[in-house]
Protein backbone atom coordinates (compact mmCIF):
# COMPACT_ATOMS: atom_id res chain seq x y z
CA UNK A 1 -50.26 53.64 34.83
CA UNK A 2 -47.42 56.06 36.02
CA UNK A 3 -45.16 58.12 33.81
CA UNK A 4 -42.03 57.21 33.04
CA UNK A 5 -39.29 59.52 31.98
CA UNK A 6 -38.50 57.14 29.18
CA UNK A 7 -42.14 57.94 27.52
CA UNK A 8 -42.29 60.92 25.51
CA UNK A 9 -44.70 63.26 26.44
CA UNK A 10 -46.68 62.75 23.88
CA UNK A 11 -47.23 59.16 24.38
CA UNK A 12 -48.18 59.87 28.09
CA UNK A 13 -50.63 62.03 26.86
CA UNK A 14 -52.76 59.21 25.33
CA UNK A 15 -51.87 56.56 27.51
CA UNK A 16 -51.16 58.03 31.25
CA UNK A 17 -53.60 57.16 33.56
CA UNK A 18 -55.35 54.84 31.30
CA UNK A 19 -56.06 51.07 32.76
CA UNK A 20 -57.74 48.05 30.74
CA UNK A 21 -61.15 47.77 31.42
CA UNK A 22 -61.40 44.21 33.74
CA UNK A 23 -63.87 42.83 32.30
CA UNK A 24 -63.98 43.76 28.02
CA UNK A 25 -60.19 44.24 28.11
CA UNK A 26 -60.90 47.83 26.07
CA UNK A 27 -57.97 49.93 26.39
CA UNK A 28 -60.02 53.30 26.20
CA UNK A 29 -62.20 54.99 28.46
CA UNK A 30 -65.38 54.76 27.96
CA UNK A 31 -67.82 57.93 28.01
CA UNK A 32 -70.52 57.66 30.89
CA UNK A 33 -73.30 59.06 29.79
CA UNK A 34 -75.60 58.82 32.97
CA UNK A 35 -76.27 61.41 35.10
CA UNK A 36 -77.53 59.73 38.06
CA UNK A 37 -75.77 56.89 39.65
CA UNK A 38 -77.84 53.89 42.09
CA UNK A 39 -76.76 53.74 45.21
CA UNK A 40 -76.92 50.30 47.44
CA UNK A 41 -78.34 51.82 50.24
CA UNK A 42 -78.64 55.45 52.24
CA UNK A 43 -76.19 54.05 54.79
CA UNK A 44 -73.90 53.20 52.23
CA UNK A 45 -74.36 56.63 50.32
CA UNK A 46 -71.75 56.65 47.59
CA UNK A 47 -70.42 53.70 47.98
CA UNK A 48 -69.25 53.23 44.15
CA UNK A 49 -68.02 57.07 44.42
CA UNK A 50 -70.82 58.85 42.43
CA UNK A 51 -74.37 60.35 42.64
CA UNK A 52 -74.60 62.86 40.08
CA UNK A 53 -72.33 63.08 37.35
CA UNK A 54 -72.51 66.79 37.90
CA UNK A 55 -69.96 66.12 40.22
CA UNK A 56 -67.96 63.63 39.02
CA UNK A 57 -68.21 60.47 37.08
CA UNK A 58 -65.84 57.88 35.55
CA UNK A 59 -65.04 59.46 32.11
CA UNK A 60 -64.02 62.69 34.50
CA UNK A 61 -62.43 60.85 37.00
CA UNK A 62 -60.31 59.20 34.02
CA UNK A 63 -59.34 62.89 33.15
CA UNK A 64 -58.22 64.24 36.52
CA UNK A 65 -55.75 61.22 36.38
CA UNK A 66 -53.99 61.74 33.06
CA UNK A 67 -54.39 65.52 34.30
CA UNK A 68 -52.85 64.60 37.74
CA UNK A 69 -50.25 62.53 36.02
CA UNK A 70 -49.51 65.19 33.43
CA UNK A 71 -49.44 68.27 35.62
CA UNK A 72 -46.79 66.01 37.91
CA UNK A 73 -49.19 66.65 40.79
CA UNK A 74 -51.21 64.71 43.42
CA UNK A 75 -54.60 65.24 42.79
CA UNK A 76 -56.54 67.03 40.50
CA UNK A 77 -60.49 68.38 39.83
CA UNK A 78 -61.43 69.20 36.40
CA UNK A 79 -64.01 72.02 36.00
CA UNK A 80 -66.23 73.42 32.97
CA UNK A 81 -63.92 76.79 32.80
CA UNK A 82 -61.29 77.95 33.71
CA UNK A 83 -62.84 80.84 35.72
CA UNK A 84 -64.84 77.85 37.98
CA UNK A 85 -61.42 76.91 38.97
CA UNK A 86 -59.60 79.96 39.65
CA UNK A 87 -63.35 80.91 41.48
CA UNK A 88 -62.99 77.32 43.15
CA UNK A 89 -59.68 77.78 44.21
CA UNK A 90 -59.99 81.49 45.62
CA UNK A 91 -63.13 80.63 47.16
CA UNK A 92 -61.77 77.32 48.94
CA UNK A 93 -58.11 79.51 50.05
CA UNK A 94 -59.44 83.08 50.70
CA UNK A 95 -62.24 84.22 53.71
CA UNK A 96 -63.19 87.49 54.80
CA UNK A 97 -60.21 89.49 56.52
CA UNK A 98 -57.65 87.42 53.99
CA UNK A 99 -55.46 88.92 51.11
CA UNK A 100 -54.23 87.68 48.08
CA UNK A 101 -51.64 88.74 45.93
CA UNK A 102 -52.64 88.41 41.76
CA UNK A 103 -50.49 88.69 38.46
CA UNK A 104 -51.09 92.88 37.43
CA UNK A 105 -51.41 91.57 34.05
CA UNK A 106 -54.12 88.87 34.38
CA UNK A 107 -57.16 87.58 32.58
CA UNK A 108 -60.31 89.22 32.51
CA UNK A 109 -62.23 87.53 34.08
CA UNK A 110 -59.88 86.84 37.19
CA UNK A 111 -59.54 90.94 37.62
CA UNK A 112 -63.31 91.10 37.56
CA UNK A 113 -63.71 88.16 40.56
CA UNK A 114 -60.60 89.87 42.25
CA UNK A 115 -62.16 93.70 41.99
CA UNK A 116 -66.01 93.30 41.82
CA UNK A 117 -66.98 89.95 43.49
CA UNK A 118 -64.54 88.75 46.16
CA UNK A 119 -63.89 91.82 47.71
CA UNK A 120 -67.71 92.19 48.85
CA UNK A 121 -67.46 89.49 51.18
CA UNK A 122 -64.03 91.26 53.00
CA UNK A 123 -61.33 89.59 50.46
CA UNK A 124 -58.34 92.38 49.56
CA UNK A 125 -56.61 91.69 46.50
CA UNK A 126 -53.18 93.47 45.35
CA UNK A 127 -52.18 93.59 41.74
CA UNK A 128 -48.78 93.00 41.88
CA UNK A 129 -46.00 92.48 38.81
CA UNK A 130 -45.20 88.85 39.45
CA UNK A 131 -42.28 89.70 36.69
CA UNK A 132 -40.51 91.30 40.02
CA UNK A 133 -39.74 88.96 42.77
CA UNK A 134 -38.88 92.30 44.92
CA UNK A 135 -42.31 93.29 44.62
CA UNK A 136 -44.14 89.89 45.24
CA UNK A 137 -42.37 89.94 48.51
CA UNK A 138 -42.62 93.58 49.32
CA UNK A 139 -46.63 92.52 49.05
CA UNK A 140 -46.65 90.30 50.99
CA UNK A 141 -48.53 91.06 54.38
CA UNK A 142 -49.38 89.37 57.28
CA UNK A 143 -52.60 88.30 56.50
CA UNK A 144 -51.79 87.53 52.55
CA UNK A 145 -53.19 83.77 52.22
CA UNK A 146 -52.49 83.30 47.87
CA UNK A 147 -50.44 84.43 45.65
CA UNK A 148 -51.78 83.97 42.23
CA UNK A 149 -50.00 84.38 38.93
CA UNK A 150 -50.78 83.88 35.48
CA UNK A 151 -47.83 83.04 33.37
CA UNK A 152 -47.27 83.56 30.24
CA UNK A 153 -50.06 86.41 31.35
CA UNK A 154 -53.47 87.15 29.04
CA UNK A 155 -53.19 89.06 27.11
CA UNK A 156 -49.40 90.60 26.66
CA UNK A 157 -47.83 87.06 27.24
CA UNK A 158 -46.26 88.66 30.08
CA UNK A 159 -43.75 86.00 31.95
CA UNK A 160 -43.11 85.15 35.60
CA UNK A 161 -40.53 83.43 37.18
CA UNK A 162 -42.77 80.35 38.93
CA UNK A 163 -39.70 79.53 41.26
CA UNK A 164 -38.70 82.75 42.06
CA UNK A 165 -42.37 83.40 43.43
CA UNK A 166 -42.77 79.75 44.65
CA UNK A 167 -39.82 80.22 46.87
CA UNK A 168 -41.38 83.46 48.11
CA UNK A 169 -44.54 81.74 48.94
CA UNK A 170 -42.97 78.71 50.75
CA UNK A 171 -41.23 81.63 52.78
CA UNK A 172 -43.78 82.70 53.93
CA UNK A 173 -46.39 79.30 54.10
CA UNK A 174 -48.30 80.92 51.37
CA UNK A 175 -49.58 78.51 48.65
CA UNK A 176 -48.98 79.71 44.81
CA UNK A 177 -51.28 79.41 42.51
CA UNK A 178 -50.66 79.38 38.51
CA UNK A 179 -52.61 80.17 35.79
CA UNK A 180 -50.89 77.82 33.41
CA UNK A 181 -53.42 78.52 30.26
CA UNK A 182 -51.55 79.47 27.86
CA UNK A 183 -48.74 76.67 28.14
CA UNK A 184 -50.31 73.62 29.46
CA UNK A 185 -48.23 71.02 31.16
CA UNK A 186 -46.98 70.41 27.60
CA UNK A 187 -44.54 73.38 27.53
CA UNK A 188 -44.76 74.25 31.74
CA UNK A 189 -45.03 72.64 34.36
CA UNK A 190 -45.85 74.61 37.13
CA UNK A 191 -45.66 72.20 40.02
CA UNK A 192 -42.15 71.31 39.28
CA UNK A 193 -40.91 74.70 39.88
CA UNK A 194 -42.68 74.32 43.33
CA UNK A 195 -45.84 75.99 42.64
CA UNK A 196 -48.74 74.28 45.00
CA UNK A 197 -51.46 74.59 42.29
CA UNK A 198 -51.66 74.70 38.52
């Protein structure tokens, strides 16, 4: 089920994404509770889609749909914290030799992965005020591969323009990351102002 700009928000948050079940007719999803998942075959490994709900299972699945539809994105992956997915995301953007610009006034735990754990395997990070465009783009270097912002920013609610810094990043082929939090899709949505993650 798609959104339509005639549903309230609010509606689509109950009932985006959300398909009867073809065989009870139940219009909620229900909540797998198994962890491991038969398969028909080894040659045919994953043929239903899961093996371990670990990583992935209907009930989540169901999520990352409303999420997808929600955000106004493509895809989506729902993770235990939020510091797996900024980690996820970093970790599947940035390699040794790479740089990434990040939000000066950011969450804890994302200064501690940008300043004590990503940088021992070659990643440079610049803390940057994202509330400048000037100075996201004076950052910017050759080898700069994210630009990450938090917005409003943890803890002093600090704001950044998304498109100002989305249009920066395009620029330059640089995908933009936001740390959408504190607003949810409810109040921001990120990946209309042309941020490529949220």
């Amino acid at each position: 089920m798609g959104i339509s700009n005639s549903i309230r928000f609010s509606t689509q948050q109950i009932h985006a994404g959300v398909e009867p079940d073809p065989v009870t007719g139940a219009i909620l999803t229900p909540i797998y509770q198994s962890t491991t998942y038969v398969q028909e075959s080894i040659d045919n490994y994953l043929g239903k889609g899961y093996s371990y709900s670990r990583s992935g299972n209907p009930t989540v699945r169901a999520l990352e749909n409303k999420l997808t539809i929600l955000e106004g994105g493509v895809e989506c992956r729902a993770f235990s914290t939020g510091m797996a997915a900024t980690t996820a995301t970093m970790m599947a953007l940035l390699s040794a030799g790479d740089h990434a610009i990040v939000s000066d006034v950011a969450y804890g735990g994302t200064y501690r992965l940008a300043t004590m754990i990503l940088p021992r395997f070659g990643v440079e990070f610049s803390f940057v005020d994202t509330s400048n465009p000037d100075a996201v783009r004076e950052a910017v270097r050759d080898n700069t591969r994210l630009i990450f912002t938090e917005t409003p920013a943890n803890p002093t609610l600090k704001l950044t323009d998304i498109a100002a810094i989305s249009q920066i990043a395009r620029e330059r082929s640089i995908p933009h990351a936001v740390d959408n939090t504190f607003l949810t899709p409810y109040y921001q949505r990120p990946l209309e102002m042309g941020a490529d993650l949220s």
